[in-house]
C-alpha atoms as a PDB file:
ATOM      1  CA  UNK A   1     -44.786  16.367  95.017  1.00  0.00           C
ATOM      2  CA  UNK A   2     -46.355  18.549  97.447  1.00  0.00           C
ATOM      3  CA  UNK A   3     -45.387  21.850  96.206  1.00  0.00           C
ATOM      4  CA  UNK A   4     -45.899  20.999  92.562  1.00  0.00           C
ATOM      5  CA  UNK A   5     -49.145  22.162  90.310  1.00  0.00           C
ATOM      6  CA  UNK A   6     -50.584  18.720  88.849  1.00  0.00           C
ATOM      7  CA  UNK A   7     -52.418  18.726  85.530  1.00  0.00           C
ATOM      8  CA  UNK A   8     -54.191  15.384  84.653  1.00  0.00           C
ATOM      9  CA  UNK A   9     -56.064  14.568  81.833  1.00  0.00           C
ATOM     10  CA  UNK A  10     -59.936  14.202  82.527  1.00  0.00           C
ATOM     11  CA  UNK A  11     -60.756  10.599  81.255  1.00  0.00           C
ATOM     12  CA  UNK A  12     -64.317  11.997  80.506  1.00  0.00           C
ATOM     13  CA  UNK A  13     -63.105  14.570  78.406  1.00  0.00           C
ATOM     14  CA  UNK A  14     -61.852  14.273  74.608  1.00  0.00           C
ATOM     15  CA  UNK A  15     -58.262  13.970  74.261  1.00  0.00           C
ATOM     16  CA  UNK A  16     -55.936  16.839  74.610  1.00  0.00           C
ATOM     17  CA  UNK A  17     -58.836  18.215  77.331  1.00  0.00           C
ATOM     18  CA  UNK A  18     -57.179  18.724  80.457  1.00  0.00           C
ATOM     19  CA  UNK A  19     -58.473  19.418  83.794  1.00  0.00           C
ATOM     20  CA  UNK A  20     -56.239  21.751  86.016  1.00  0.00           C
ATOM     21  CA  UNK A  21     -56.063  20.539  89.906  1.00  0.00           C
ATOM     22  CA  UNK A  22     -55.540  22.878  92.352  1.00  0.00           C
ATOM     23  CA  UNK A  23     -51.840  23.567  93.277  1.00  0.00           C
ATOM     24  CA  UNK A  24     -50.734  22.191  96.790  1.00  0.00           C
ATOM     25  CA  UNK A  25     -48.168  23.950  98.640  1.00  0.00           C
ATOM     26  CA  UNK A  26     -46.341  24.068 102.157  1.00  0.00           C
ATOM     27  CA  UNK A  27     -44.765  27.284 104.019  1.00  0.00           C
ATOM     28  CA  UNK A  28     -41.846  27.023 101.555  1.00  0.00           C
ATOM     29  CA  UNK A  29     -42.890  27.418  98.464  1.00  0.00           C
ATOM     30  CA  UNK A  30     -45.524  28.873  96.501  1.00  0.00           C
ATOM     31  CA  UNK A  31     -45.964  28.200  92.490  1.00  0.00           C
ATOM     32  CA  UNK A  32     -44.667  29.580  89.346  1.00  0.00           C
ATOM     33  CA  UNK A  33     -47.643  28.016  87.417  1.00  0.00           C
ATOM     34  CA  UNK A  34     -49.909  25.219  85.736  1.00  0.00           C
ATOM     35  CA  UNK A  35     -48.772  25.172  82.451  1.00  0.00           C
ATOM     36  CA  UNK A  36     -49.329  22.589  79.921  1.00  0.00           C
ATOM     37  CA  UNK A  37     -48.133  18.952  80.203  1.00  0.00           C
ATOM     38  CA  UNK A  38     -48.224  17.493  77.305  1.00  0.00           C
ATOM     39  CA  UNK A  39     -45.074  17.031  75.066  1.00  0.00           C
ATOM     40  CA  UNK A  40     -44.715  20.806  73.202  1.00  0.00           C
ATOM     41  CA  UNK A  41     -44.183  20.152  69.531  1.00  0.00           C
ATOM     42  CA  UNK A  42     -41.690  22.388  67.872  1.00  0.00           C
ATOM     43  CA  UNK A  43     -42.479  25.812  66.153  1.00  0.00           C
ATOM     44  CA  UNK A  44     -44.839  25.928  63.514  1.00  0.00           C
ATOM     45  CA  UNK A  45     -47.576  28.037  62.241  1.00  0.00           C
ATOM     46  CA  UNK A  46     -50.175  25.021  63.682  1.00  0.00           C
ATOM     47  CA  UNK A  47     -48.819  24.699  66.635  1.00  0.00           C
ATOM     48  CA  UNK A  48     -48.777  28.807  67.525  1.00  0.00           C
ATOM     49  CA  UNK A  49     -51.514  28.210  69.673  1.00  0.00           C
ATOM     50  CA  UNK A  50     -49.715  25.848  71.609  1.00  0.00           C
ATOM     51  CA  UNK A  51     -47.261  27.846  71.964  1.00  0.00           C
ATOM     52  CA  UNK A  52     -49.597  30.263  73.901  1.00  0.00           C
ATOM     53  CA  UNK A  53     -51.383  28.168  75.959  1.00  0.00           C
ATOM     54  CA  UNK A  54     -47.920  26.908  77.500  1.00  0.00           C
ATOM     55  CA  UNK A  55     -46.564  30.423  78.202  1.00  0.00           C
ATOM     56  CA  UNK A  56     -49.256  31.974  79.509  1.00  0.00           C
ATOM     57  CA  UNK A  57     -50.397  29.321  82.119  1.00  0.00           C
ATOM     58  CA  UNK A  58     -46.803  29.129  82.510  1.00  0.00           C
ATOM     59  CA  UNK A  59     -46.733  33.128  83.910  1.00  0.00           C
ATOM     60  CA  UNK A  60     -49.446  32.407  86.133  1.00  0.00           C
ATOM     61  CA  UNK A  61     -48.370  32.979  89.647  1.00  0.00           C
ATOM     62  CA  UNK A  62     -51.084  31.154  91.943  1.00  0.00           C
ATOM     63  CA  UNK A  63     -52.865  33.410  94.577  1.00  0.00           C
ATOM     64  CA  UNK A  64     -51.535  32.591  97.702  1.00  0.00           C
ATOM     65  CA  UNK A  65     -50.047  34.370 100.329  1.00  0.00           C
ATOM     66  CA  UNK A  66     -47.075  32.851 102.044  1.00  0.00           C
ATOM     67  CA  UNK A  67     -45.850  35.145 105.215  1.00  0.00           C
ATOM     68  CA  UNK A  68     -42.309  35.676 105.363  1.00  0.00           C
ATOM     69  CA  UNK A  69     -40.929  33.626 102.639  1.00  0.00           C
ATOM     70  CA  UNK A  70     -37.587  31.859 102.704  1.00  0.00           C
ATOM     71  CA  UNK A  71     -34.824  34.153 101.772  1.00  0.00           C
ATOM     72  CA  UNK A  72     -32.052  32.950  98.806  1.00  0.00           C
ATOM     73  CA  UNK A  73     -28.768  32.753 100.433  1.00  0.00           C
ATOM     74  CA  UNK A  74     -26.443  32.976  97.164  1.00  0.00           C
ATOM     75  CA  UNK A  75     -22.960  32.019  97.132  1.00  0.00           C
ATOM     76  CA  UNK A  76     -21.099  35.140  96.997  1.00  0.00           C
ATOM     77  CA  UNK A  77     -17.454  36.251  97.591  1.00  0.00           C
ATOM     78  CA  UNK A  78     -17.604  36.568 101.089  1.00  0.00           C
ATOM     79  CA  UNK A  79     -19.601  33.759 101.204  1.00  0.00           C
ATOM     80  CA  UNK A  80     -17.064  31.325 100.287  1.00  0.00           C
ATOM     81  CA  UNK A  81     -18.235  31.844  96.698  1.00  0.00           C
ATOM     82  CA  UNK A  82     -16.020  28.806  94.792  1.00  0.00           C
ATOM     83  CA  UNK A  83     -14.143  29.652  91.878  1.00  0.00           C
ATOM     84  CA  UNK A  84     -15.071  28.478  88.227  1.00  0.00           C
ATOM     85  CA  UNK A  85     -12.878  25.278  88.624  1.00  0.00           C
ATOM     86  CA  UNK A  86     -13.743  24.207  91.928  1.00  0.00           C
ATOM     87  CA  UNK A  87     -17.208  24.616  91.007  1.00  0.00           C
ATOM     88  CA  UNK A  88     -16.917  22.669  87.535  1.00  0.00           C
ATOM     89  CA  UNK A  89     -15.935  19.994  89.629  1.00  0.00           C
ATOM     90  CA  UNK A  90     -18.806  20.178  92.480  1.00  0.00           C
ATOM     91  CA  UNK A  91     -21.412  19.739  89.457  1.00  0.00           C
ATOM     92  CA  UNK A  92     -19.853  17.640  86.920  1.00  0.00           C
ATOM     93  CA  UNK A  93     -21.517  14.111  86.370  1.00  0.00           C
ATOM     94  CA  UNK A  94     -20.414  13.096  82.881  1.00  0.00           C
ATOM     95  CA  UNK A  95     -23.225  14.002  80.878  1.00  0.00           C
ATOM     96  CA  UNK A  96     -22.243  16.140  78.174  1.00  0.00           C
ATOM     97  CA  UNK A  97     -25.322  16.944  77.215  1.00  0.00           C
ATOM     98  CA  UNK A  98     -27.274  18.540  80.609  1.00  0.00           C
ATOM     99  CA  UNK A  99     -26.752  21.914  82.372  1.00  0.00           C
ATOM    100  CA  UNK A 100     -25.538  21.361  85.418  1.00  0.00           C
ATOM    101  CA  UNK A 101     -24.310  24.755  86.497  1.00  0.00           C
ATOM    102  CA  UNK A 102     -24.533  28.441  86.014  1.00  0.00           C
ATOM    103  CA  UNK A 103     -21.696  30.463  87.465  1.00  0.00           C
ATOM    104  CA  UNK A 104     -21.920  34.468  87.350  1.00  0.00           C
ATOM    105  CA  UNK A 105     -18.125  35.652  88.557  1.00  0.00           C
ATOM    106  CA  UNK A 106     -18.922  37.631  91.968  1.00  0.00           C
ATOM    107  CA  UNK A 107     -22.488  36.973  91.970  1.00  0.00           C
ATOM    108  CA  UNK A 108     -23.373  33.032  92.749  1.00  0.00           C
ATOM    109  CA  UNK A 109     -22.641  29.758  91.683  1.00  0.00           C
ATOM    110  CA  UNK A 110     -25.590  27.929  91.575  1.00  0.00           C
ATOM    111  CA  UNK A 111     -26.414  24.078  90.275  1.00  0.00           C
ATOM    112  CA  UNK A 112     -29.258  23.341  87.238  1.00  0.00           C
ATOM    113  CA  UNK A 113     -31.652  20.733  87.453  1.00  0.00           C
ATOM    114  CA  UNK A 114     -33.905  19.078  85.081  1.00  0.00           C
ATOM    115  CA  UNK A 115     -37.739  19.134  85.485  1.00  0.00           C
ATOM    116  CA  UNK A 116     -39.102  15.855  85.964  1.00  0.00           C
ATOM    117  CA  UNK A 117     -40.718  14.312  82.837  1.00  0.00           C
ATOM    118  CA  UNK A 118     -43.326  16.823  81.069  1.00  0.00           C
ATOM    119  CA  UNK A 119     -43.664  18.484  84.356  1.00  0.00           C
ATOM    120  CA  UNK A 120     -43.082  21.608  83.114  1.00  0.00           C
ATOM    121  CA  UNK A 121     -44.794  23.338  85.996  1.00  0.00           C
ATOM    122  CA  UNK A 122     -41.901  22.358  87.983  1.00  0.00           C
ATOM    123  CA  UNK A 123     -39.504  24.434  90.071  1.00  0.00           C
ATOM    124  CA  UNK A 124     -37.130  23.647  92.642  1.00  0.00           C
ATOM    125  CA  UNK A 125     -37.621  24.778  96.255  1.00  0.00           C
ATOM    126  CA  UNK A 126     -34.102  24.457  97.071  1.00  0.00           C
ATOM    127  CA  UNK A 127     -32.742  28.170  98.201  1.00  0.00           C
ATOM    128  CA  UNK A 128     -29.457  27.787  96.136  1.00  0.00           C
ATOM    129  CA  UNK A 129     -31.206  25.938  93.013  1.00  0.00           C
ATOM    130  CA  UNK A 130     -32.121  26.863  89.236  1.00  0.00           C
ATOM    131  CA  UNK A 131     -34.475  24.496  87.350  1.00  0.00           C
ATOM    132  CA  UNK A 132     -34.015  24.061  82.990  1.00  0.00           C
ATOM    133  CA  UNK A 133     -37.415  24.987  81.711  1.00  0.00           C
ATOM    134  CA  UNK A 134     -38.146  22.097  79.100  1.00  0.00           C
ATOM    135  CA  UNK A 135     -40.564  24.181  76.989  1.00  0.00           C
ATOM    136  CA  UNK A 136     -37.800  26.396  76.347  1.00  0.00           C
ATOM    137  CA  UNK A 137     -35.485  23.506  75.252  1.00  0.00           C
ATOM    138  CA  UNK A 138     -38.124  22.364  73.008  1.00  0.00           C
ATOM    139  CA  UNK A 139     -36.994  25.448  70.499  1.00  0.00           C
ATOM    140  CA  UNK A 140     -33.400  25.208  71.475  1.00  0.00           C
ATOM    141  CA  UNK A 141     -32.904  27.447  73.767  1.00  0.00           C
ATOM    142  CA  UNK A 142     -32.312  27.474  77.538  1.00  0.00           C
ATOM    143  CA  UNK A 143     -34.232  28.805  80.184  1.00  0.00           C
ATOM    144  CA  UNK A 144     -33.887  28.656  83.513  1.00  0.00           C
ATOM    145  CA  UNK A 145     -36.435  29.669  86.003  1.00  0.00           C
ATOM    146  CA  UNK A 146     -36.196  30.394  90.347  1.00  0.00           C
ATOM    147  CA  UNK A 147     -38.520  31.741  92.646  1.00  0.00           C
ATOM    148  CA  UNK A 148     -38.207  35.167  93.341  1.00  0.00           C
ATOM    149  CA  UNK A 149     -37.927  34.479  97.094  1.00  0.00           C
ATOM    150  CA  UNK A 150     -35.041  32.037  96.379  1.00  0.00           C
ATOM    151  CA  UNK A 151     -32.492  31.833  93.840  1.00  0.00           C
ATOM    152  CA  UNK A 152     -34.509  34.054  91.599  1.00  0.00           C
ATOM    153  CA  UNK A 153     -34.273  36.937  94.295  1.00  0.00           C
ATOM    154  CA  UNK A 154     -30.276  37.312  92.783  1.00  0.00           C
ATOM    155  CA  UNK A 155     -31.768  37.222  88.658  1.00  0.00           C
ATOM    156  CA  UNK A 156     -31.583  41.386  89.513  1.00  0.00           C
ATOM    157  CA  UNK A 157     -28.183  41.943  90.270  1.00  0.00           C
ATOM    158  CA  UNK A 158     -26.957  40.759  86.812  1.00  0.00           C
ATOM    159  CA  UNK A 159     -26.258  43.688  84.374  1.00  0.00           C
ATOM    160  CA  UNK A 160     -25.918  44.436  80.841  1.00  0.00           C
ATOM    161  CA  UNK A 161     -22.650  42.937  79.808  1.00  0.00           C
ATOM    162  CA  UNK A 162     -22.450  41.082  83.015  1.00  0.00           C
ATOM    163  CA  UNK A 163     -20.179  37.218  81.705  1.00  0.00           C
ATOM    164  CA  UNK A 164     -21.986  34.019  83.080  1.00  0.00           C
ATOM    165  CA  UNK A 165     -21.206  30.326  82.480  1.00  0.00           C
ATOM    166  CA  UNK A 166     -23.291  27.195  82.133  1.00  0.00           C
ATOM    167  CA  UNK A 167     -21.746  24.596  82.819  1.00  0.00           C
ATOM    168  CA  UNK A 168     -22.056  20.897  81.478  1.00  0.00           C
ATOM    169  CA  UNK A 169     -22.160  17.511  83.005  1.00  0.00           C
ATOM    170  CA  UNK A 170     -18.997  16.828  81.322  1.00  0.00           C
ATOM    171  CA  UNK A 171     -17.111  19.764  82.621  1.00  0.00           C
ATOM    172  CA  UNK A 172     -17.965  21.888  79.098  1.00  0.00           C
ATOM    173  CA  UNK A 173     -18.514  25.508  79.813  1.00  0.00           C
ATOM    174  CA  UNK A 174     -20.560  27.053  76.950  1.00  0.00           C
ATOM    175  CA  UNK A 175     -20.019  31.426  77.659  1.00  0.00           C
ATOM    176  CA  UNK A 176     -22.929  34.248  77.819  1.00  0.00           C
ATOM    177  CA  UNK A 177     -23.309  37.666  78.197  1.00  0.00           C
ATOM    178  CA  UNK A 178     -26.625  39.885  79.192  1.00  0.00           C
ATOM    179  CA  UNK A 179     -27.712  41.498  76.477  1.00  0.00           C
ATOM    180  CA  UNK A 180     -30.914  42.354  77.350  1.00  0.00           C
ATOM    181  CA  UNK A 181     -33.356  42.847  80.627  1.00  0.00           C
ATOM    182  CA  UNK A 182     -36.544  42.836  79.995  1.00  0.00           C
ATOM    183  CA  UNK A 183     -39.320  43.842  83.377  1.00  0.00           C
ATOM    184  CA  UNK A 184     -43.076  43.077  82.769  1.00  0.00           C
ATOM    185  CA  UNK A 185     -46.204  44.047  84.558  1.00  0.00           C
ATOM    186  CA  UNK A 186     -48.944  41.331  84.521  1.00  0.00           C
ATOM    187  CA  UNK A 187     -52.281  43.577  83.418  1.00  0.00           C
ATOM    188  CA  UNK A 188     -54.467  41.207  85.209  1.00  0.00           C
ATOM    189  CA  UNK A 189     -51.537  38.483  87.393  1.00  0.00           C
ATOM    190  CA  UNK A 190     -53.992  36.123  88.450  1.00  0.00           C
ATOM    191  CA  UNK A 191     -55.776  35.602  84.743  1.00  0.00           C
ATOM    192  CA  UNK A 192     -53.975  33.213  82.724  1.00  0.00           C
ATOM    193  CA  UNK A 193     -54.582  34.861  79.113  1.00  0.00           C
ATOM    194  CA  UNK A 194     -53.270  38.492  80.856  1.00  0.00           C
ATOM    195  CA  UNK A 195     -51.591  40.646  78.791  1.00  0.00           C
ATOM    196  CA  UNK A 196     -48.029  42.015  79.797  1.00  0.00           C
ATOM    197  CA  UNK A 197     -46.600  45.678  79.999  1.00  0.00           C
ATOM    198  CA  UNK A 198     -43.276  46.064  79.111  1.00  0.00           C
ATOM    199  CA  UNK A 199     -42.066  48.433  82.007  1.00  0.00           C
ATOM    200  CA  UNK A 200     -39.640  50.201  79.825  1.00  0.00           C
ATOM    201  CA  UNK A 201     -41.232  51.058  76.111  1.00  0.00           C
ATOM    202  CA  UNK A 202     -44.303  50.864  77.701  1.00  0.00           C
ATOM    203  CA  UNK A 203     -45.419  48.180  74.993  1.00  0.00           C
ATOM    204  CA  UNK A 204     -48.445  45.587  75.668  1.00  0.00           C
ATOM    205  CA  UNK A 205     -47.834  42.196  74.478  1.00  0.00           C
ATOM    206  CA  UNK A 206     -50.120  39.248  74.446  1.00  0.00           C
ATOM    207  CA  UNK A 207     -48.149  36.149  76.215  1.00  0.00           C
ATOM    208  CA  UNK A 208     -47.681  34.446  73.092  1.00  0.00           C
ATOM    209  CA  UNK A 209     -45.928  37.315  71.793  1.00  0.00           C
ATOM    210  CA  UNK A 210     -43.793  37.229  74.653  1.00  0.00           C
ATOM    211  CA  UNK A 211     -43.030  33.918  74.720  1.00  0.00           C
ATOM    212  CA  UNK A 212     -41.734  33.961  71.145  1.00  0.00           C
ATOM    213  CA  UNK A 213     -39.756  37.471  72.646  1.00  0.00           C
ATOM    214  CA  UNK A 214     -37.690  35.684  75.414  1.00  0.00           C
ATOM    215  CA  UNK A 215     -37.421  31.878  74.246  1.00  0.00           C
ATOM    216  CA  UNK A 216     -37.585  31.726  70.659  1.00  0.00           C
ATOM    217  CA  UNK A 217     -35.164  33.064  68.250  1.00  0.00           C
ATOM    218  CA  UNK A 218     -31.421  32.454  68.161  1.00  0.00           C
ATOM    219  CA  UNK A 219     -29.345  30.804  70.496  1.00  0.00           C
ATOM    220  CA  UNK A 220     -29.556  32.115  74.030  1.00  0.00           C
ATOM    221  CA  UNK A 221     -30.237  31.774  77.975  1.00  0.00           C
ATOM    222  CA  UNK A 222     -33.053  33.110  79.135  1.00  0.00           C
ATOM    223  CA  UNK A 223     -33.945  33.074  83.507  1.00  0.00           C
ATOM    224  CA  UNK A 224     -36.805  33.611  84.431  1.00  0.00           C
ATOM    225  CA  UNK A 225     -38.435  34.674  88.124  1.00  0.00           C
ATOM    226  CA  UNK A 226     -41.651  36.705  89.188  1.00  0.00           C
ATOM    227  CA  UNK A 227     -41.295  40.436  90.498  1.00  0.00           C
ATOM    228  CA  UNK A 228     -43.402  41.205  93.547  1.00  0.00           C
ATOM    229  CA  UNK A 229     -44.520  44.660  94.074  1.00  0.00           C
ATOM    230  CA  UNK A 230     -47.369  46.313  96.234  1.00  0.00           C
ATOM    231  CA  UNK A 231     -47.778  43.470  98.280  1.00  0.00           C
ATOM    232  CA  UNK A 232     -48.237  41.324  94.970  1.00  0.00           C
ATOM    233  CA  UNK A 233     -46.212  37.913  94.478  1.00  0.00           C
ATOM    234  CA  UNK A 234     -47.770  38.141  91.098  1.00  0.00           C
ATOM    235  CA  UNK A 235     -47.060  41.206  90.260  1.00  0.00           C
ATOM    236  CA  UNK A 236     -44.747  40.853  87.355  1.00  0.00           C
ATOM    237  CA  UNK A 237     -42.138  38.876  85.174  1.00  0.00           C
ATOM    238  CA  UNK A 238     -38.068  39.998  84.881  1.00  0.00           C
ATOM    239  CA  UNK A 239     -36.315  38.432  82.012  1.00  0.00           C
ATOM    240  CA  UNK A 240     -32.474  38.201  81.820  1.00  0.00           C
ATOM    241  CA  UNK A 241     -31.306  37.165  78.204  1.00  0.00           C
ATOM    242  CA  UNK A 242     -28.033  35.815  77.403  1.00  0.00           C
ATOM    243  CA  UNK A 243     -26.000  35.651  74.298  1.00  0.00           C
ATOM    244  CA  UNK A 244     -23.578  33.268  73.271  1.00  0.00           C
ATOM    245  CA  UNK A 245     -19.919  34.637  73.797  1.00  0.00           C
ATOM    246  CA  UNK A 246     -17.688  31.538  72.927  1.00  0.00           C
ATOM    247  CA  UNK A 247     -17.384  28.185  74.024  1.00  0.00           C
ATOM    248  CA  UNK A 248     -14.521  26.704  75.410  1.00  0.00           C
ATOM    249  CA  UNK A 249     -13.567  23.528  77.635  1.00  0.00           C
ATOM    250  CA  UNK A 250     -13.788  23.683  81.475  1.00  0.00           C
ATOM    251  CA  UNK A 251     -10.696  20.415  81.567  1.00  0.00           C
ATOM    252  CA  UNK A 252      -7.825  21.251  82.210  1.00  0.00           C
END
């Protein structure tokens, strides 16, 4: 699509050489980043590098300037926010095995949606929309990205302790909790090997360290938006993480 970053393989290269395309964009929308396409293999000590070359393309925000930006209109309380059943029901499909939902009580209610294929640069420009990051699947674990201007904009109002839901196709509601927010400067945003400050300890970590930080490990969610600051889009990264509480079964 028009709004997505393309990444073909040059036929006059070896295999595994790719050749990045410029991103295309509209007034809508601008990109979260080219990362790799190819299918990510899971963890190993080999495949490390991979691992690195995924993430850090991944953080790239493109330079572009987009005046005025669409603002996220979430669905909150006085917003006709639904509650947890009626929104089970608005997302359910029968497919007990996708995300289909994330509900924060008081906060929003917003619907999941897969990235096409190994498009892994791909992120919804619907205001009210998160999209599964399949990299982060890939070491089972969930994470779920928005733009900043959009859905993402609401990824700051969640707290520590703060419950949320993800809900499945089948009406299964697996339970979270924040247990962890995590705010990075980009050293250098618009260089795709940049290294990251975290804005609290102050610690520098390379983006395959931080990668491994927010979507490897145990089971958790992790979403994922850009922060802007001084007039930067690029600016820097905020990480929510969510543990496992319980599951239980959104039928009644």
């Amino acid at each position: 699509s028009d709004h997505d970053c393309q990444a073909t393989e040059n036929e006059h290269e070896q295999k595994n050489s790719f050749a990045y395309n410029s991103c295309k964009f509209d007034q809508r929308l601008r990109c979260l980043g080219c990362p790799y396409q190819g299918e990510i293999p899971m963890a190993s000590k080999s495949s490390s590098w991979r691992i690195g070359l995924t993430f850090v393309l991944f953080l790239l925000v493109i330079a572009t300037f987009i005046p005025q930006p669409a603002s996220a209109r979430a669905l909150r309380k006085d917003d006709t926010l639904p509650d947890l059943e009626t929104f089970i029901q608005s997302v359910r499909n029968g497919d007990a095995n996708t995300v289909r939902g994330i509900y924060a009580d008081g906060l929003f209610a917003f619907p999941v949606i897969q990235q096409p294929g190994y498009r892994s640069s791909y992120v919804s420009a619907e205001p009210n929309t998160l999209t599964q990051f399949d990299s982060a699947s890939a070491y089972g674990n969930i994470g779920l990205l928005a733009h900043d201007f959009l859905a993402g904009a609401y990824f700051s109002q969640l707290s520590m302790g703060q419950e949320i839901q993800l809900i499945y196709g089948d009406g299964r509601i697996e339970n979270f909790v924040v247990t962890q927010i995590y705010r990075y400067q980009a050293i250098d945003p618009y260089n795709v090997y940049s290294n990251f400050i975290d804005l609290n300890s102050s610690e520098t970590l390379s983006s395959n360290q931080l990668f491994k930080k927010v979507y490897m490990g145990s089971t958790h969610v992790t979403l994922q938006t850009c922060i802007e600051a001084n007039g930067d889009p690029s600016w820097g990264r905020l990480f929510i993480i969510a543990d496992p509480q319980s599951s239980t079964d959104g039928e009644k």
